[in-house]
PDB file of N, CA and C in Angstrom:
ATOM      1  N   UNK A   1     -34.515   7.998   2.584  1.00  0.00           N
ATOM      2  CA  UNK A   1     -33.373   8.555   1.901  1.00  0.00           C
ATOM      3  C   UNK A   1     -32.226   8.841   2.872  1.00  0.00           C
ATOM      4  N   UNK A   2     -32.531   9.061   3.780  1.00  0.00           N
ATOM      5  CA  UNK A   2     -31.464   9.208   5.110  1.00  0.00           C
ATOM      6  C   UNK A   2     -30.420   8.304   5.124  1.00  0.00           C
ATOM      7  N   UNK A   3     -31.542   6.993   5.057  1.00  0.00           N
ATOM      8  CA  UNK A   3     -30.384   5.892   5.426  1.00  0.00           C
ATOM      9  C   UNK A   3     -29.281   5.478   4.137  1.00  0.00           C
ATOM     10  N   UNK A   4     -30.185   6.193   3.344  1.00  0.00           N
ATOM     11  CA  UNK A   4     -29.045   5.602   1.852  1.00  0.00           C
ATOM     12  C   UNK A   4     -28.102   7.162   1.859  1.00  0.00           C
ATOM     13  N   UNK A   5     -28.050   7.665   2.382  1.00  0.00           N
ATOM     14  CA  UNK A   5     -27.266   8.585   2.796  1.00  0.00           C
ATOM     15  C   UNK A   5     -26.181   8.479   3.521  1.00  0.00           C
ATOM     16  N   UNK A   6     -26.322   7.486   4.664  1.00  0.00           N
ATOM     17  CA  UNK A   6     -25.820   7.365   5.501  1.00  0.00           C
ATOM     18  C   UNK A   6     -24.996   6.356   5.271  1.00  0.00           C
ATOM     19  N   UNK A   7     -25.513   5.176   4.664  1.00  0.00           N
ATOM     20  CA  UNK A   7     -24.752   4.239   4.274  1.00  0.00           C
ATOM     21  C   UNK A   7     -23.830   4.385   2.655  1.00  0.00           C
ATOM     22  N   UNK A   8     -24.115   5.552   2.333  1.00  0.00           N
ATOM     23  CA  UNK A   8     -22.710   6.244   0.972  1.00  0.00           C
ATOM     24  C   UNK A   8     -21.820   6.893   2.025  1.00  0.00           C
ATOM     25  N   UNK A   9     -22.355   7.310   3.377  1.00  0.00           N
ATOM     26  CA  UNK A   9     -21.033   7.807   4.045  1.00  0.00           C
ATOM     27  C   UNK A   9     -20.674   6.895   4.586  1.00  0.00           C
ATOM     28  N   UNK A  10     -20.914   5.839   5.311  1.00  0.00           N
ATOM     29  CA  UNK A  10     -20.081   5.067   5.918  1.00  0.00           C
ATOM     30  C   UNK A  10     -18.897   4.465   4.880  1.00  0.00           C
ATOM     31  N   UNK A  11     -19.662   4.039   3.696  1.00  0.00           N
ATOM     32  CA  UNK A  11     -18.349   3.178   2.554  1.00  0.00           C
ATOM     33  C   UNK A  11     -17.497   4.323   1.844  1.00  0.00           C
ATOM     34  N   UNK A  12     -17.930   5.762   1.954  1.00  0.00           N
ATOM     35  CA  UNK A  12     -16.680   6.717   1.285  1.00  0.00           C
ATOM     36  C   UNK A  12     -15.614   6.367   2.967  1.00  0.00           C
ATOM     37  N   UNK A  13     -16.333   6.452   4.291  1.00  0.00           N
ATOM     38  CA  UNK A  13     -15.337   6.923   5.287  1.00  0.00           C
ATOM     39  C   UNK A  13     -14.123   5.448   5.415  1.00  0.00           C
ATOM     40  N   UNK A  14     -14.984   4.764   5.114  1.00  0.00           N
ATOM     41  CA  UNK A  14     -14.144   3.020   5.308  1.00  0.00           C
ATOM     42  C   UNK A  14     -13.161   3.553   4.296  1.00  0.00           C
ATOM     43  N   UNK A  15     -13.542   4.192   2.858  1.00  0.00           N
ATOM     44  CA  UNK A  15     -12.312   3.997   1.711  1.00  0.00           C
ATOM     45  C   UNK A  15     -11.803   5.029   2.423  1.00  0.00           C
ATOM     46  N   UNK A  16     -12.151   5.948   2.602  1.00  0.00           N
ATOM     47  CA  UNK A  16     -11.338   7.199   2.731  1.00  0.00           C
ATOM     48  C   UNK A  16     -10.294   7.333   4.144  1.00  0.00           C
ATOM     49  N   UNK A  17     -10.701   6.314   4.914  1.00  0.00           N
ATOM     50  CA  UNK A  17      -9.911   6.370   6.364  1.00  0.00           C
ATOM     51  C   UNK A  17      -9.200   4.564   6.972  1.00  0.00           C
ATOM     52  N   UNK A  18      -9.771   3.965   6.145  1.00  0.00           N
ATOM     53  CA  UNK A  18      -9.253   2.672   6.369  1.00  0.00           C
ATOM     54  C   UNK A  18      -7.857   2.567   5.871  1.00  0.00           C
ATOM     55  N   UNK A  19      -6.753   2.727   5.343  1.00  0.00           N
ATOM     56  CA  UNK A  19      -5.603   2.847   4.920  1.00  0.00           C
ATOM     57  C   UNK A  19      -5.110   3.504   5.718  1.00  0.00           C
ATOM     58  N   UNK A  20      -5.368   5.142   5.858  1.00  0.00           N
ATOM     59  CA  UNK A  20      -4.512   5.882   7.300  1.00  0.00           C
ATOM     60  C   UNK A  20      -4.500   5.392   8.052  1.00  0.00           C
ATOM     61  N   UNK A  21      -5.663   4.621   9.035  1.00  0.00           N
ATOM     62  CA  UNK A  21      -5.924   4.413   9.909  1.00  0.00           C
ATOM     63  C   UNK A  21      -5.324   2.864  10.231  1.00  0.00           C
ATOM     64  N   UNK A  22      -4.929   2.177   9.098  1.00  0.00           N
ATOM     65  CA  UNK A  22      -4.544   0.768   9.438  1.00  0.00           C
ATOM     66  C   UNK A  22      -3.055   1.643   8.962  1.00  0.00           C
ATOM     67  N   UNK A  23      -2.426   2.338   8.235  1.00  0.00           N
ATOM     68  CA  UNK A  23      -1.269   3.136   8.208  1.00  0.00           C
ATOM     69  C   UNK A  23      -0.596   3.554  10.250  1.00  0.00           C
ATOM     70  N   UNK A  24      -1.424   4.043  10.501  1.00  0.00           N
ATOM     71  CA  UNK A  24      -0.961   4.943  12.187  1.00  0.00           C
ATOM     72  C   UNK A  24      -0.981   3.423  12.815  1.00  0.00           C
ATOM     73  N   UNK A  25      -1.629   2.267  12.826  1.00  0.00           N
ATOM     74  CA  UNK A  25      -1.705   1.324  13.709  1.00  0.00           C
ATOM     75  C   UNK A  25      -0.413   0.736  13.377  1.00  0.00           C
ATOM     76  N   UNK A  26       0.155   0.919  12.168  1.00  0.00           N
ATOM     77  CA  UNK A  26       1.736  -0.088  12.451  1.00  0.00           C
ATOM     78  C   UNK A  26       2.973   0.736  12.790  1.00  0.00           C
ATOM     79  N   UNK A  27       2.779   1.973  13.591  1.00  0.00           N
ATOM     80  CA  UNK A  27       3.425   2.682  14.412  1.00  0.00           C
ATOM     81  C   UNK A  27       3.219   2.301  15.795  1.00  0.00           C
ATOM     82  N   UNK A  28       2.323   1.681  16.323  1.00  0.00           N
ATOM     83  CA  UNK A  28       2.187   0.935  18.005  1.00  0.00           C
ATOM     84  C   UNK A  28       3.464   0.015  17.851  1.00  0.00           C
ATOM     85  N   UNK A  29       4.101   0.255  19.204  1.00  0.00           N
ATOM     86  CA  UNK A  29       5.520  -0.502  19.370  1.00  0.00           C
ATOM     87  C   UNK A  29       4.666  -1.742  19.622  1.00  0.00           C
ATOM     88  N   UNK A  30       5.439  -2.962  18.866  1.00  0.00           N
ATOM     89  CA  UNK A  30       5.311  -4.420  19.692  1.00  0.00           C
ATOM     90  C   UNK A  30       7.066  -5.340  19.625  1.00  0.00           C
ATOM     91  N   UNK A  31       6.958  -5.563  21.039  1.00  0.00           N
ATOM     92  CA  UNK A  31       8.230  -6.084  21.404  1.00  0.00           C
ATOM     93  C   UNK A  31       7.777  -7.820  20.968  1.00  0.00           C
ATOM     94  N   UNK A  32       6.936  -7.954  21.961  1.00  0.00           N
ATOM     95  CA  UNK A  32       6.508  -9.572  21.848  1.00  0.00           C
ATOM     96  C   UNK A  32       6.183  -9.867  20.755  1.00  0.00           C
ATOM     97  N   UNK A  33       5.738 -11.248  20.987  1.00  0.00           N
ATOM     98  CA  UNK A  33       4.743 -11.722  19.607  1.00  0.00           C
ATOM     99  C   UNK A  33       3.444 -11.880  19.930  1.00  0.00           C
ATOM    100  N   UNK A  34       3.028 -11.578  21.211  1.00  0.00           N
ATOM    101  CA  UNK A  34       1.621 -11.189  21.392  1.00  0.00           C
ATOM    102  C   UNK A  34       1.026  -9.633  21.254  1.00  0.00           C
ATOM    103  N   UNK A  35       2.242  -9.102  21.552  1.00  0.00           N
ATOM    104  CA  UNK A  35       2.070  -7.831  20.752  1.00  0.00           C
ATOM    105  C   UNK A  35       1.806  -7.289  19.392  1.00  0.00           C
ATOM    106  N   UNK A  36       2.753  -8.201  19.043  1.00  0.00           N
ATOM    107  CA  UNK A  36       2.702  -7.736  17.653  1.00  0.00           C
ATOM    108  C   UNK A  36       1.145  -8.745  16.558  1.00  0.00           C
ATOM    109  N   UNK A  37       0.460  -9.952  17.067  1.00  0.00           N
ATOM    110  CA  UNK A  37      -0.186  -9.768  17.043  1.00  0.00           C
ATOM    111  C   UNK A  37      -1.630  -9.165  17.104  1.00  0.00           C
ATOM    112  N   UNK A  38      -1.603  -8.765  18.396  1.00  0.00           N
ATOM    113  CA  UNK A  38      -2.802  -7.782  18.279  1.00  0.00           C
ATOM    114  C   UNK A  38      -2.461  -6.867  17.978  1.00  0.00           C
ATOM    115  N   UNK A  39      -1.369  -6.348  17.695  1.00  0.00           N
ATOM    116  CA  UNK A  39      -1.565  -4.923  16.097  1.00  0.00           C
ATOM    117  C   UNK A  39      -2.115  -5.692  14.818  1.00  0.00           C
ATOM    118  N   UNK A  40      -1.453  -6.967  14.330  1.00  0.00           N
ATOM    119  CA  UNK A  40      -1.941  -7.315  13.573  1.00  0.00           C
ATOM    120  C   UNK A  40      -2.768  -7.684  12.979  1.00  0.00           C
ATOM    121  N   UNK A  41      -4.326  -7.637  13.820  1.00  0.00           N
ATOM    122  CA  UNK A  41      -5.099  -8.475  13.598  1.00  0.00           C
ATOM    123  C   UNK A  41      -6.082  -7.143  12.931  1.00  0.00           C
ATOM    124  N   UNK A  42      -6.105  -6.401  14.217  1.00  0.00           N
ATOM    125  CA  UNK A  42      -6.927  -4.820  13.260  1.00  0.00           C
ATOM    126  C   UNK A  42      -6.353  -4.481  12.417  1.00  0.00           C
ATOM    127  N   UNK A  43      -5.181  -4.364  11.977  1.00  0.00           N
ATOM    128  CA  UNK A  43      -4.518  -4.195  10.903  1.00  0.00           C
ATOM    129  C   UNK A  43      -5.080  -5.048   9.667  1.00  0.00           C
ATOM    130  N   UNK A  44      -5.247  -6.239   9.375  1.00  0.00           N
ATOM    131  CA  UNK A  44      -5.647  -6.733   8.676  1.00  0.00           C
ATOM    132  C   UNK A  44      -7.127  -6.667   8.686  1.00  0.00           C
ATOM    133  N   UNK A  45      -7.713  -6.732   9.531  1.00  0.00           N
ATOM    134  CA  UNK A  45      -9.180  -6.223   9.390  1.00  0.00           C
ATOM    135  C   UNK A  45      -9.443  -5.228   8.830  1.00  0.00           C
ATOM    136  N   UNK A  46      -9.014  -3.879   9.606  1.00  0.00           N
ATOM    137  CA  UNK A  46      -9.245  -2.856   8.571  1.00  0.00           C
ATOM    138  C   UNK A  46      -9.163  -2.351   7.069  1.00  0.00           C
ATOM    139  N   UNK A  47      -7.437  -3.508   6.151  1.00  0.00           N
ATOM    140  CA  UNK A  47      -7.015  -3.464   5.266  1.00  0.00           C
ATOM    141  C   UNK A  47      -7.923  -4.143   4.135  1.00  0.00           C
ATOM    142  N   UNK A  48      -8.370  -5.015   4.945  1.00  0.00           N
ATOM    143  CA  UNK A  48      -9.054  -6.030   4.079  1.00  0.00           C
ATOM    144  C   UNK A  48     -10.286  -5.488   3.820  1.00  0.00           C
ATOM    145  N   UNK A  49     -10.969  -5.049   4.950  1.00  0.00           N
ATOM    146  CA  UNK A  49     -12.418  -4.449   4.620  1.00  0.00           C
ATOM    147  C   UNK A  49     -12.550  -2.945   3.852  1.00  0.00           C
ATOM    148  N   UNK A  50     -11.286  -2.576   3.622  1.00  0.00           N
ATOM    149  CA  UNK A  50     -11.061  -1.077   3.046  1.00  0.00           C
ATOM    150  C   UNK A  50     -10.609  -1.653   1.567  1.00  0.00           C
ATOM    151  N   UNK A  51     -10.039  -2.777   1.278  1.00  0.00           N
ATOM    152  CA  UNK A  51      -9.622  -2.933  -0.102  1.00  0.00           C
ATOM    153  C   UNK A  51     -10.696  -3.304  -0.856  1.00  0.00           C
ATOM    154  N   UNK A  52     -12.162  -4.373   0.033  1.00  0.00           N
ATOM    155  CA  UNK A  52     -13.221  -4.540  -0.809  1.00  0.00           C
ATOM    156  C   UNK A  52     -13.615  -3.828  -1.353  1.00  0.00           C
ATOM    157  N   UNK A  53     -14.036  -2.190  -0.679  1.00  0.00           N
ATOM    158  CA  UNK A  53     -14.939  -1.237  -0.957  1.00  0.00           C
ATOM    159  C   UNK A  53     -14.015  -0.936  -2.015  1.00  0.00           C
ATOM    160  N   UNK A  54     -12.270  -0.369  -1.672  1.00  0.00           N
ATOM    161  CA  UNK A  54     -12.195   0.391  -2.893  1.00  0.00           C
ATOM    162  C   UNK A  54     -12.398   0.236  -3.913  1.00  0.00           C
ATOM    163  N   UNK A  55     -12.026  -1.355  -4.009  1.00  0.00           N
ATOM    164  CA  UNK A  55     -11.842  -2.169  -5.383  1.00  0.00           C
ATOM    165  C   UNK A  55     -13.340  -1.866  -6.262  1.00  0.00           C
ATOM    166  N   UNK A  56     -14.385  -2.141  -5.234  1.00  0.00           N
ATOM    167  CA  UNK A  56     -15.918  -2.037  -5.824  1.00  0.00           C
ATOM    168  C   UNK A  56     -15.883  -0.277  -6.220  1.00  0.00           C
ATOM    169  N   UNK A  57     -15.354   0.569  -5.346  1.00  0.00           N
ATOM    170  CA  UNK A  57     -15.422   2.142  -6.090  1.00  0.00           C
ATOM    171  C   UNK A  57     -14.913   2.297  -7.204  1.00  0.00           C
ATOM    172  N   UNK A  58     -13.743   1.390  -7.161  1.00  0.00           N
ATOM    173  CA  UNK A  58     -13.008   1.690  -8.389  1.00  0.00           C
ATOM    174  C   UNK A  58     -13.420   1.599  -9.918  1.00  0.00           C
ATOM    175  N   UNK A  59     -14.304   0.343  -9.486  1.00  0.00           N
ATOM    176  CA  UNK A  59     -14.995  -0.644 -10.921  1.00  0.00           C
ATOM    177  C   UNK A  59     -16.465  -0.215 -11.125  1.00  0.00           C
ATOM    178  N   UNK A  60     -16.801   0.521 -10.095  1.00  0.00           N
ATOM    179  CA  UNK A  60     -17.908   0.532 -10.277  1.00  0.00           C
ATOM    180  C   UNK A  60     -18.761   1.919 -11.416  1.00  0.00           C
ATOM    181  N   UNK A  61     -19.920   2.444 -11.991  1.00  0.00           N
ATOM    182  CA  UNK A  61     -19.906   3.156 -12.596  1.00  0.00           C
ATOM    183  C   UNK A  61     -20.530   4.555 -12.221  1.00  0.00           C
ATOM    184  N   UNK A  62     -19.130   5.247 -11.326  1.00  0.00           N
ATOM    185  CA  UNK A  62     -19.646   5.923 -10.317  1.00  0.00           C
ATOM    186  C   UNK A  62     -18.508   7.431 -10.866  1.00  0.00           C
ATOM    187  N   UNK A  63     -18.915   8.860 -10.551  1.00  0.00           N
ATOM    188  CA  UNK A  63     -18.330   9.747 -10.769  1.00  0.00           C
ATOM    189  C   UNK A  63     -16.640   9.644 -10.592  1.00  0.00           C
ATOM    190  N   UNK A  64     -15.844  10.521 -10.610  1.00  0.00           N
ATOM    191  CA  UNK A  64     -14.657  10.507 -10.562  1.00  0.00           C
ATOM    192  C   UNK A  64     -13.907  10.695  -9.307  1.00  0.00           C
ATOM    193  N   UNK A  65     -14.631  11.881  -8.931  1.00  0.00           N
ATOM    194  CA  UNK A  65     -14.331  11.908  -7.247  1.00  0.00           C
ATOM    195  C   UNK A  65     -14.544  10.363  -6.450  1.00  0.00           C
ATOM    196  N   UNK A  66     -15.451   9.139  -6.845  1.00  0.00           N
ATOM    197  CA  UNK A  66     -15.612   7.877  -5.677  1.00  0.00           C
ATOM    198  C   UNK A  66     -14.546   7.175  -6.317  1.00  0.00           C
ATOM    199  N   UNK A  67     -14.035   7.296  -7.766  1.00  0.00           N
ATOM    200  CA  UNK A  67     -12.938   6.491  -7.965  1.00  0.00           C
ATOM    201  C   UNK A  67     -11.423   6.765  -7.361  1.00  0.00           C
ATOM    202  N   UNK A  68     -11.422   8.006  -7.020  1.00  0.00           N
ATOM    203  CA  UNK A  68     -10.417   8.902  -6.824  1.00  0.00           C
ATOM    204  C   UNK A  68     -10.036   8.358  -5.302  1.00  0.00           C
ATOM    205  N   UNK A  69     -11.236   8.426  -4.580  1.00  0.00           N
ATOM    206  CA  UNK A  69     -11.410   7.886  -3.579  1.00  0.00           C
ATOM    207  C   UNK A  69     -10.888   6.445  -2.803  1.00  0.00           C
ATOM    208  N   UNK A  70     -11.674   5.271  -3.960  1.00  0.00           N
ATOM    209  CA  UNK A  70     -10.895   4.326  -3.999  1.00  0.00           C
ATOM    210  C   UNK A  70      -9.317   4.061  -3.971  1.00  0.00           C
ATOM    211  N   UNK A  71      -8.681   4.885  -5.188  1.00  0.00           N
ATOM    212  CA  UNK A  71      -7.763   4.526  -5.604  1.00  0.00           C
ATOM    213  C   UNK A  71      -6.916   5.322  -4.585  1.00  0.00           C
ATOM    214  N   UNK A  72      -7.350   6.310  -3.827  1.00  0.00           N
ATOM    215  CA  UNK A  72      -6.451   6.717  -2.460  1.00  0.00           C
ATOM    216  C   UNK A  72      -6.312   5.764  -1.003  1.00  0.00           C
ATOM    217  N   UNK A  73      -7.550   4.746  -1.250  1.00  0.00           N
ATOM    218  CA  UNK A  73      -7.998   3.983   0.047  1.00  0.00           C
ATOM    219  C   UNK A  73      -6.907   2.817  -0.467  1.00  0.00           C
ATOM    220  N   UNK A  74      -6.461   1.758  -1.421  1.00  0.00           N
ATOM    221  CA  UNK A  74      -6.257   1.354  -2.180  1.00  0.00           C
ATOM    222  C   UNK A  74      -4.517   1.145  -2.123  1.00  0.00           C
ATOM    223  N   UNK A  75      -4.169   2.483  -2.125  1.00  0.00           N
ATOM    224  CA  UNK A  75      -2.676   2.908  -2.274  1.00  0.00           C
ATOM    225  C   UNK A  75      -2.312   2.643  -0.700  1.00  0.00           C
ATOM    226  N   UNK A  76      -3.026   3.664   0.286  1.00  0.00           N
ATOM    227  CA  UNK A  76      -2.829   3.726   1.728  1.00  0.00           C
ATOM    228  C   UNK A  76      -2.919   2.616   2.027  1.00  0.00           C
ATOM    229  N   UNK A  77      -3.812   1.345   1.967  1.00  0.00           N
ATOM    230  CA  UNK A  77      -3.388  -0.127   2.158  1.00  0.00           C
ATOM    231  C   UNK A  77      -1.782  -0.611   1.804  1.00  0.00           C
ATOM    232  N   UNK A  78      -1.902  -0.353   0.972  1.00  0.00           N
ATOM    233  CA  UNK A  78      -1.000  -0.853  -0.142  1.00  0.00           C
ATOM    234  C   UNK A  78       0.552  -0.695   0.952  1.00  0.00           C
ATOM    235  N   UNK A  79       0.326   1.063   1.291  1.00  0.00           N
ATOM    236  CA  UNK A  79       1.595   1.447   2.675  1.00  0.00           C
ATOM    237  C   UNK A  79       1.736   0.834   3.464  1.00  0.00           C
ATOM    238  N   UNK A  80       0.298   0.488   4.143  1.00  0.00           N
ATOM    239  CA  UNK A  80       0.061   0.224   5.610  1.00  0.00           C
ATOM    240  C   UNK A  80       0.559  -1.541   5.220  1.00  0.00           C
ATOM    241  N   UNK A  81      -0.212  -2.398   4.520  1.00  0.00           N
ATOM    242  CA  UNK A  81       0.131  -3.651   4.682  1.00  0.00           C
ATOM    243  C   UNK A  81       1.746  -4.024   4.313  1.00  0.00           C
ATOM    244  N   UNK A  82       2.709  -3.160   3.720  1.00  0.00           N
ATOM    245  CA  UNK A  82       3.932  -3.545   3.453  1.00  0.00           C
ATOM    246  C   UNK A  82       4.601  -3.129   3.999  1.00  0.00           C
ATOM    247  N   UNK A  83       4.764  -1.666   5.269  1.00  0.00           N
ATOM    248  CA  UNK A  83       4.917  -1.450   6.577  1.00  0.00           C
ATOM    249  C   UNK A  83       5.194  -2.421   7.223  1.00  0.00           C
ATOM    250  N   UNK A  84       3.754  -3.128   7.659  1.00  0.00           N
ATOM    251  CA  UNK A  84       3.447  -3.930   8.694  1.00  0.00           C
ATOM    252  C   UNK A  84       4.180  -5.206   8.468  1.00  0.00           C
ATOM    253  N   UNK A  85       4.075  -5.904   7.241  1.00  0.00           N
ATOM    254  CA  UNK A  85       4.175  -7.629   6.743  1.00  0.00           C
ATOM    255  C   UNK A  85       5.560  -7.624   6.111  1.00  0.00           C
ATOM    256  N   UNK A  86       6.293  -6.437   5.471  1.00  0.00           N
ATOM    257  CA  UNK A  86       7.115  -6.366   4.389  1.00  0.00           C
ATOM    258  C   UNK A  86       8.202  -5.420   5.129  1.00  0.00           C
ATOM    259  N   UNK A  87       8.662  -5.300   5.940  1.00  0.00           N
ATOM    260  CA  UNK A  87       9.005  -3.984   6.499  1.00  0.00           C
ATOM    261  C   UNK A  87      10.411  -4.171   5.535  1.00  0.00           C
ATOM    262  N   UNK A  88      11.245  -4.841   4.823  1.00  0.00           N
ATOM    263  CA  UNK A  88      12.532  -5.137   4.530  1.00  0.00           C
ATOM    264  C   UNK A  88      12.757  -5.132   3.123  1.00  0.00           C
ATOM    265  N   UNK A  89      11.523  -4.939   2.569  1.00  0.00           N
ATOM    266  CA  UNK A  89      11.500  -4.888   1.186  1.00  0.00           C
ATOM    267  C   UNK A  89      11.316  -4.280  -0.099  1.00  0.00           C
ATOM    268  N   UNK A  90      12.579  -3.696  -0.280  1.00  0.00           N
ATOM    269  CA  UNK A  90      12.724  -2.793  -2.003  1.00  0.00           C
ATOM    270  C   UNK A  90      12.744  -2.984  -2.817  1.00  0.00           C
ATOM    271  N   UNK A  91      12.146  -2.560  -3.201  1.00  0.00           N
ATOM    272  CA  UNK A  91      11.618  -2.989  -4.954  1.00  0.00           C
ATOM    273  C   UNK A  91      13.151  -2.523  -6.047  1.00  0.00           C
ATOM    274  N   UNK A  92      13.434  -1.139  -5.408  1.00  0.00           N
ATOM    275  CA  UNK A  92      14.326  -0.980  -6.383  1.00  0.00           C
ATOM    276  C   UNK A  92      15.828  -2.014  -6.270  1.00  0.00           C
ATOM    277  N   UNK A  93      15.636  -2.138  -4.817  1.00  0.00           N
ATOM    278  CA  UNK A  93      16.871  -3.061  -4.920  1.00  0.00           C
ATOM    279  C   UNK A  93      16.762  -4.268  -5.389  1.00  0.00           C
ATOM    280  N   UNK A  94      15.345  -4.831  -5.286  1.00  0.00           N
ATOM    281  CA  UNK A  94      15.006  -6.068  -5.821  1.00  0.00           C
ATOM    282  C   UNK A  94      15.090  -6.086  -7.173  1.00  0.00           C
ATOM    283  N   UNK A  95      14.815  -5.430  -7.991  1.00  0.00           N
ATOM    284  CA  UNK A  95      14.740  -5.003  -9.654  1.00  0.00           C
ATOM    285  C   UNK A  95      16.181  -4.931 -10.017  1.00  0.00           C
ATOM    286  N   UNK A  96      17.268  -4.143  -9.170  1.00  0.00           N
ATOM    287  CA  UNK A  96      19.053  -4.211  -9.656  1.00  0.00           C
ATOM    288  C   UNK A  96      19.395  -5.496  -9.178  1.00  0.00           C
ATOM    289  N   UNK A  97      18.775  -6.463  -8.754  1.00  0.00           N
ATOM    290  CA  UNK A  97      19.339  -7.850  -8.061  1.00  0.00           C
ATOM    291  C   UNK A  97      18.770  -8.553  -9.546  1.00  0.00           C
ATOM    292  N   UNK A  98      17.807  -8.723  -9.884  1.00  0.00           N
ATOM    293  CA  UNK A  98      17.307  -9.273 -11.030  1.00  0.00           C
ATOM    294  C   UNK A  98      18.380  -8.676 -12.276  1.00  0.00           C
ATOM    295  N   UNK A  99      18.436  -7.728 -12.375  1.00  0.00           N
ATOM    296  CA  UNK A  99      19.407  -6.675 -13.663  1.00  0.00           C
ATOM    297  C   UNK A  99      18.505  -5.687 -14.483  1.00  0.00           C
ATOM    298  N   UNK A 100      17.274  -5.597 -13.785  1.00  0.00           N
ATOM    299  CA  UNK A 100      16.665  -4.572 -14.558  1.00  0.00           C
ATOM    300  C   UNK A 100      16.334  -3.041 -13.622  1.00  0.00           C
ATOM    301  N   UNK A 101      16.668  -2.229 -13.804  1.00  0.00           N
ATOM    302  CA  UNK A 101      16.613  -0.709 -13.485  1.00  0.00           C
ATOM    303  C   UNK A 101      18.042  -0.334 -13.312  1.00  0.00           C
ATOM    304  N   UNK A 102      18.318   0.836 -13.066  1.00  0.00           N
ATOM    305  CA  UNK A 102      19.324   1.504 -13.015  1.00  0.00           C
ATOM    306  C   UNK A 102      20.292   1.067 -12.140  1.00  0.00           C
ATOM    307  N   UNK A 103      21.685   1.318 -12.969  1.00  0.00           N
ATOM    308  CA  UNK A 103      22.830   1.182 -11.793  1.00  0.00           C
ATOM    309  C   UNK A 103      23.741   1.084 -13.134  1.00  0.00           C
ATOM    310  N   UNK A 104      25.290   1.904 -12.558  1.00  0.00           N
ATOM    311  CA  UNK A 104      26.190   1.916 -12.899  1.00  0.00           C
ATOM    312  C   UNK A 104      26.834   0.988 -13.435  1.00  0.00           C
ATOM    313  N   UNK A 105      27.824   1.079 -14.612  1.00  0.00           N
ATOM    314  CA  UNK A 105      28.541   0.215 -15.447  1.00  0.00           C
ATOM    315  C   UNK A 105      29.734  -0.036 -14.387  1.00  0.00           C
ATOM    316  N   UNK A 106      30.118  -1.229 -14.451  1.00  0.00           N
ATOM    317  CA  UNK A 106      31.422  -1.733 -13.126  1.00  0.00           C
ATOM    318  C   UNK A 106      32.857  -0.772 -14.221  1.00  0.00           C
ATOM    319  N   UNK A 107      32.692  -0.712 -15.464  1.00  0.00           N
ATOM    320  CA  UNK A 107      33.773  -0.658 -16.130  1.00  0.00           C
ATOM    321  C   UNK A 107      33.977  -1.396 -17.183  1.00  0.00           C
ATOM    322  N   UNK A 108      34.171  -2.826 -17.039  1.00  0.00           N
ATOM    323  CA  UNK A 108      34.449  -4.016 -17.752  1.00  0.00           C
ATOM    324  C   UNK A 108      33.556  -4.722 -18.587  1.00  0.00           C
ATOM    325  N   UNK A 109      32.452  -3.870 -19.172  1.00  0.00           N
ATOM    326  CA  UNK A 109      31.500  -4.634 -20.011  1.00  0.00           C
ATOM    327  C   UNK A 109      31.618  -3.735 -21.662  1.00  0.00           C
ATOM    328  N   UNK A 110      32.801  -2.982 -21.939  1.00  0.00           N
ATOM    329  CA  UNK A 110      33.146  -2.327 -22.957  1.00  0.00           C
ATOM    330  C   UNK A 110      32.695  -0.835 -23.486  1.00  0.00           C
ATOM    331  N   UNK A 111      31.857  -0.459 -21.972  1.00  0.00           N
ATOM    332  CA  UNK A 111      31.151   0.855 -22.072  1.00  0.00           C
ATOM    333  C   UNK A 111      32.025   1.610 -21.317  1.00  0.00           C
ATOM    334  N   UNK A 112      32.214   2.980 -21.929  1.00  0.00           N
ATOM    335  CA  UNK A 112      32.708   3.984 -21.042  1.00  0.00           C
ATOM    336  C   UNK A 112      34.374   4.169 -21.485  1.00  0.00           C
ATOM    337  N   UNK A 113      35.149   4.592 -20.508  1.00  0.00           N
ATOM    338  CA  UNK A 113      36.579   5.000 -20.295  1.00  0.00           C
ATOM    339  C   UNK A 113      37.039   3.349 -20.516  1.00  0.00           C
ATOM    340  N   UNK A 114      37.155   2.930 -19.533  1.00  0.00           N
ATOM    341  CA  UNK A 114      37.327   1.654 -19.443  1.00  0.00           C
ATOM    342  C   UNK A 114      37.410   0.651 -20.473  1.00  0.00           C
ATOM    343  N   UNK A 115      36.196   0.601 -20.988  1.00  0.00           N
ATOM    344  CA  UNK A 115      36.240  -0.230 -21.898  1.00  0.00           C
ATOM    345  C   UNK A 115      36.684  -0.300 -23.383  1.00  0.00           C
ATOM    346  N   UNK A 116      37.553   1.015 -23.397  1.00  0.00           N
ATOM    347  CA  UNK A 116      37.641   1.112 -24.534  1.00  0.00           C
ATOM    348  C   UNK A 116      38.970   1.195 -24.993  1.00  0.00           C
ATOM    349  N   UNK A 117      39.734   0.751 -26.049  1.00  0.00           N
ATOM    350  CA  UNK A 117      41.047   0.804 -26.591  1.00  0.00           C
ATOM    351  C   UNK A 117      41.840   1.524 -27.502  1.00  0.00           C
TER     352      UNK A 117
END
């Protein structure tokens, strides 16, 4: 029973610390591109082997606290890999480039002061 003990803590600590922990690694400065590979490589190791488990906590038919769990390991990827791979990319600005979410009337589309006679 020990060992099945031991091995529910190792896969809560992977969900529960694999995201921070691949999170703090894309704070190491890399100038080069050998630098910035070997951040990258634990970085993706860790992300990847932390998204299996969560995904399996998530689905699996397990109390609320291991889903909870997941879905925190899950998110913290979610930081850490778009940090690292995505550093340039907003969603909200991407969504007003398309025309959907918020943003101001220019004037000239018949809404407001402006548009009206």
């Amino acid at each position: 029973m020990e060992s099945l003990a031991a091995v529910v803590a190792i896969i809560f600590m992977i969900a529960l610390l694999g995201g921070p922990i691949a999170y703090v690694l894309t704070y190491i400065p890399g100038e080069t591109l050998l630098a910035k590979i070997l951040r990258r490589i634990p970085i993706l190791i860790i992300a990847f082997l932390s998204t299996i488990i969560c995904t399996q906590l998530i689905f699996a038919p397990i109390p609320i606290l291991g889903k909870s769990a997941g879905i925190f390991g899950l998110v913290t990827n979610y930081f850490a890999i778009r940090r690292e791979f995505f550093p340039d990319f907003y969603l909200r600005k991407y969504l007003k480039g398309k025309g959907i979410g918020g943003g101001r009337s220019k004037g000239n589309d018949g809404h407001g002061p402006a548009g009206q006679h």
